[in-house]
N, C-alpha and C. Protein backbone atom coordinates (compact mmCIF):
# COMPACT_ATOMS: atom_id res chain seq x y z
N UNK A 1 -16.26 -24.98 43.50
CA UNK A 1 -15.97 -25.39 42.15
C UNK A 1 -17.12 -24.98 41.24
N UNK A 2 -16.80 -24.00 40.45
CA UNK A 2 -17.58 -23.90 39.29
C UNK A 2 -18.38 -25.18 38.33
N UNK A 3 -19.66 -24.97 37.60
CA UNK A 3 -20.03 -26.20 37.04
C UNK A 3 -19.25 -25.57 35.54
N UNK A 4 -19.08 -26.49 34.30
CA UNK A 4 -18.53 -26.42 33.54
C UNK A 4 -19.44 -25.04 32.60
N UNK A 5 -19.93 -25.04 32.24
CA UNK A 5 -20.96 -23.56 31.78
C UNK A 5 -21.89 -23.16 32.62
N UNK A 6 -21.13 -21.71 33.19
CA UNK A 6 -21.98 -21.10 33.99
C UNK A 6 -22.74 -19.63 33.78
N UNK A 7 -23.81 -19.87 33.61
CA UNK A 7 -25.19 -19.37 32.55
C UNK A 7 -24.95 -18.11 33.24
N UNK A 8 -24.49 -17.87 34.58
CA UNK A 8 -24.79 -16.40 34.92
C UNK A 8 -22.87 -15.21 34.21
N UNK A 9 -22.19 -16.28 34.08
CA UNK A 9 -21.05 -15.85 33.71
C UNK A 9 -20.80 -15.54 32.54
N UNK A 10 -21.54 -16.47 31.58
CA UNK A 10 -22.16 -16.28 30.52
C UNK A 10 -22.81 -15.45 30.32
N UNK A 11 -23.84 -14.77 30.91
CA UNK A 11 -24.51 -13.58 30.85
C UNK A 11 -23.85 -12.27 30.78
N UNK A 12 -23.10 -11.95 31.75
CA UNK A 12 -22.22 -11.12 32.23
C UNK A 12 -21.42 -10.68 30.79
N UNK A 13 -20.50 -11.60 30.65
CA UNK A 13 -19.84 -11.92 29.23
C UNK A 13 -20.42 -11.35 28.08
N UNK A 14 -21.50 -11.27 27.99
CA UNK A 14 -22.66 -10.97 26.48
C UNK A 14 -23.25 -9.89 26.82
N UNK A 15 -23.46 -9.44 27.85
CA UNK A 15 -24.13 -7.60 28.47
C UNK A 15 -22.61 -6.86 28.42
N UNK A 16 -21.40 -7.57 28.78
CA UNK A 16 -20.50 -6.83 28.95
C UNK A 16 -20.05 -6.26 27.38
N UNK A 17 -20.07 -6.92 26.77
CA UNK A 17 -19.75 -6.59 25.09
C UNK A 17 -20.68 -6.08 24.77
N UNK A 18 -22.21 -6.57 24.94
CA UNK A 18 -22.81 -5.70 23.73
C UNK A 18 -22.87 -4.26 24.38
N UNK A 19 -23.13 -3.92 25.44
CA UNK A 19 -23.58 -2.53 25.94
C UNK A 19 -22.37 -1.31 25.05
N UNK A 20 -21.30 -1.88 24.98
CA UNK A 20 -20.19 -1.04 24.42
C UNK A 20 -20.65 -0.65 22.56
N UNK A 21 -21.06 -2.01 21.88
CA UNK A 21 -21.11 -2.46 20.67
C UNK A 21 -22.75 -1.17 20.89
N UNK A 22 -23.85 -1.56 21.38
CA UNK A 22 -25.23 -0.70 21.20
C UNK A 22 -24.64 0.88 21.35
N UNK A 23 -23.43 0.96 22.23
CA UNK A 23 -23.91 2.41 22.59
C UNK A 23 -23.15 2.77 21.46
N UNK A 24 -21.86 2.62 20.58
CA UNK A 24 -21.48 2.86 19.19
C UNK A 24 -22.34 3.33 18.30
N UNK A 25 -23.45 1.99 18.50
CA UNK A 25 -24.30 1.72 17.15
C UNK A 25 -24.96 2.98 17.26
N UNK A 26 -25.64 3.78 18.44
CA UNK A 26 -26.35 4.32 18.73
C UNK A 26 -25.97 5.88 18.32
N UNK A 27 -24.51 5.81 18.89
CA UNK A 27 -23.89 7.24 18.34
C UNK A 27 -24.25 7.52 16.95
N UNK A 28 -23.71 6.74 15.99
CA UNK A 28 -23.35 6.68 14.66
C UNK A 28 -24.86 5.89 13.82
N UNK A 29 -26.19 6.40 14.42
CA UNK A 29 -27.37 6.27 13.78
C UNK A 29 -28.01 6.65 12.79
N UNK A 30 -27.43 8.16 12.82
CA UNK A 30 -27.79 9.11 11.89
C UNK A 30 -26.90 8.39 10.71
N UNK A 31 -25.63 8.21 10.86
CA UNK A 31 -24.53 7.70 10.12
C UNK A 31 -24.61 6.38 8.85
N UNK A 32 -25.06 5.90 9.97
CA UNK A 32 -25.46 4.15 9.74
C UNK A 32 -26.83 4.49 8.76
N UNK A 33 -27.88 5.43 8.93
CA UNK A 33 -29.40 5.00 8.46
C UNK A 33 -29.04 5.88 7.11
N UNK A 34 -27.77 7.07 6.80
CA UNK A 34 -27.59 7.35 5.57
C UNK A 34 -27.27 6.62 4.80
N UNK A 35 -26.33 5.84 5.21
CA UNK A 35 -25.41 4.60 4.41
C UNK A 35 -26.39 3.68 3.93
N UNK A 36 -27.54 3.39 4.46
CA UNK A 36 -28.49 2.43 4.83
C UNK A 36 -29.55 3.15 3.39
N UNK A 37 -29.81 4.45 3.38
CA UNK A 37 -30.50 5.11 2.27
C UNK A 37 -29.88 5.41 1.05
N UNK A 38 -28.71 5.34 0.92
CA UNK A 38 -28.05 5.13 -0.42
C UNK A 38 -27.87 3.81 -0.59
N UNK A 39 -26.96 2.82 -0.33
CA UNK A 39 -27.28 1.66 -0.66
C UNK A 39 -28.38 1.12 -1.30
N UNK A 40 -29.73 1.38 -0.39
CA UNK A 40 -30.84 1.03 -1.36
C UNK A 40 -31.21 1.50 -2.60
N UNK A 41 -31.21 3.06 -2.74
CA UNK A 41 -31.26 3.93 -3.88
C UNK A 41 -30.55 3.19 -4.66
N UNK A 42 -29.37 2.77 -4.40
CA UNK A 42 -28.02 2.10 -5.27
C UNK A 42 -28.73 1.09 -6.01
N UNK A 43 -28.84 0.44 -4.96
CA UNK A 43 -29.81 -1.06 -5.25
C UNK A 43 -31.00 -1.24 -6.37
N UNK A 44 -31.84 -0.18 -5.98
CA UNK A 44 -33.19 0.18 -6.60
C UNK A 44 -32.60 0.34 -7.86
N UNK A 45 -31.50 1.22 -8.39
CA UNK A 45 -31.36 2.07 -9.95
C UNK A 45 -30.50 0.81 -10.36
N UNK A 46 -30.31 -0.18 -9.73
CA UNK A 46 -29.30 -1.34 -10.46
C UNK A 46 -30.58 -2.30 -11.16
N UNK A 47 -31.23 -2.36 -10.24
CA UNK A 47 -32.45 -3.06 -10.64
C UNK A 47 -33.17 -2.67 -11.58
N UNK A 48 -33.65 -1.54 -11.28
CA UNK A 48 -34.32 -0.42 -13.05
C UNK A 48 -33.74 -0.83 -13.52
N UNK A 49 -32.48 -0.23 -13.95
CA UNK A 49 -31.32 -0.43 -15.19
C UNK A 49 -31.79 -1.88 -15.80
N UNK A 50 -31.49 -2.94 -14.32
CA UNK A 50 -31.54 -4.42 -15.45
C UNK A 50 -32.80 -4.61 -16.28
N UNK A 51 -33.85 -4.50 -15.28
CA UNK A 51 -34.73 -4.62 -16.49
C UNK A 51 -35.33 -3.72 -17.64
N UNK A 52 -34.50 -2.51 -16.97
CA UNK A 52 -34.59 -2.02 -18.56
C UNK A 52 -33.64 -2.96 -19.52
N UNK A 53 -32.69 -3.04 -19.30
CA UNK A 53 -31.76 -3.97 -20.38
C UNK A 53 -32.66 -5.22 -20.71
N UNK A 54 -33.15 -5.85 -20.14
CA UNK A 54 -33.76 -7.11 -20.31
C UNK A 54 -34.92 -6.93 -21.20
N UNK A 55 -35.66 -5.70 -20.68
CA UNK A 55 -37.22 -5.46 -21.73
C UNK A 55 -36.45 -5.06 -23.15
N UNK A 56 -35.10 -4.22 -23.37
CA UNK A 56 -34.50 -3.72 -24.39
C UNK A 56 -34.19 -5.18 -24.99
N UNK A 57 -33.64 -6.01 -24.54
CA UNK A 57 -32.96 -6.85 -25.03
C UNK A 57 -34.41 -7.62 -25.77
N UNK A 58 -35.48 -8.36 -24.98
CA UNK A 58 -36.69 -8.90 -25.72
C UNK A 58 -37.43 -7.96 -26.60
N UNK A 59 -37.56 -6.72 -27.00
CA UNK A 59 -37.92 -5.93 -27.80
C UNK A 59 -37.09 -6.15 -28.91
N UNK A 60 -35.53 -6.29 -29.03
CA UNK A 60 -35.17 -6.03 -30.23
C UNK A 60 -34.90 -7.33 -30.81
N UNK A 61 -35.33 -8.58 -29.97
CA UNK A 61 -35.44 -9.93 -30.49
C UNK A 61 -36.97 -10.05 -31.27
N UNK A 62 -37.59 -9.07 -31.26
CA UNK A 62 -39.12 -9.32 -31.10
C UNK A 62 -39.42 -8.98 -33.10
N UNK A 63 -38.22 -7.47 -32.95
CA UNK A 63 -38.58 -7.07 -34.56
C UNK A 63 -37.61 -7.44 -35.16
């Protein structure tokens, strides 16, 4: 009789999925770290932009 959670079955269970899930990730690296370098770029020029709007916006409250 099995005990109610069994840590080695459990194990098994979590190596058996991820090894499939890493070796994906692994293919599609190059893939993943482009997506990963635009996004930020994305990110970065959203951010400029705002505070340019924001310094624009307190400048023309100013005169």
């Amino acid at each position: 009789m099995r005990s109610p959670i069994d840590i080695e079955f459990v194990f098994k269970g979590v190596v058996g999925t991820a090894s499939p899930v890493l070796g994906v990730i692994t293919s599609f690296q190059e893939q993943i770290e482009w997506h990963l370098r635009i996004a930020s770029l994305v990110v970065g020029l959203a951010v400029g932009l705002l505070s340019l709007v924001s310094l624009w916006k307190k400048l023309r409250k100013r005169y």
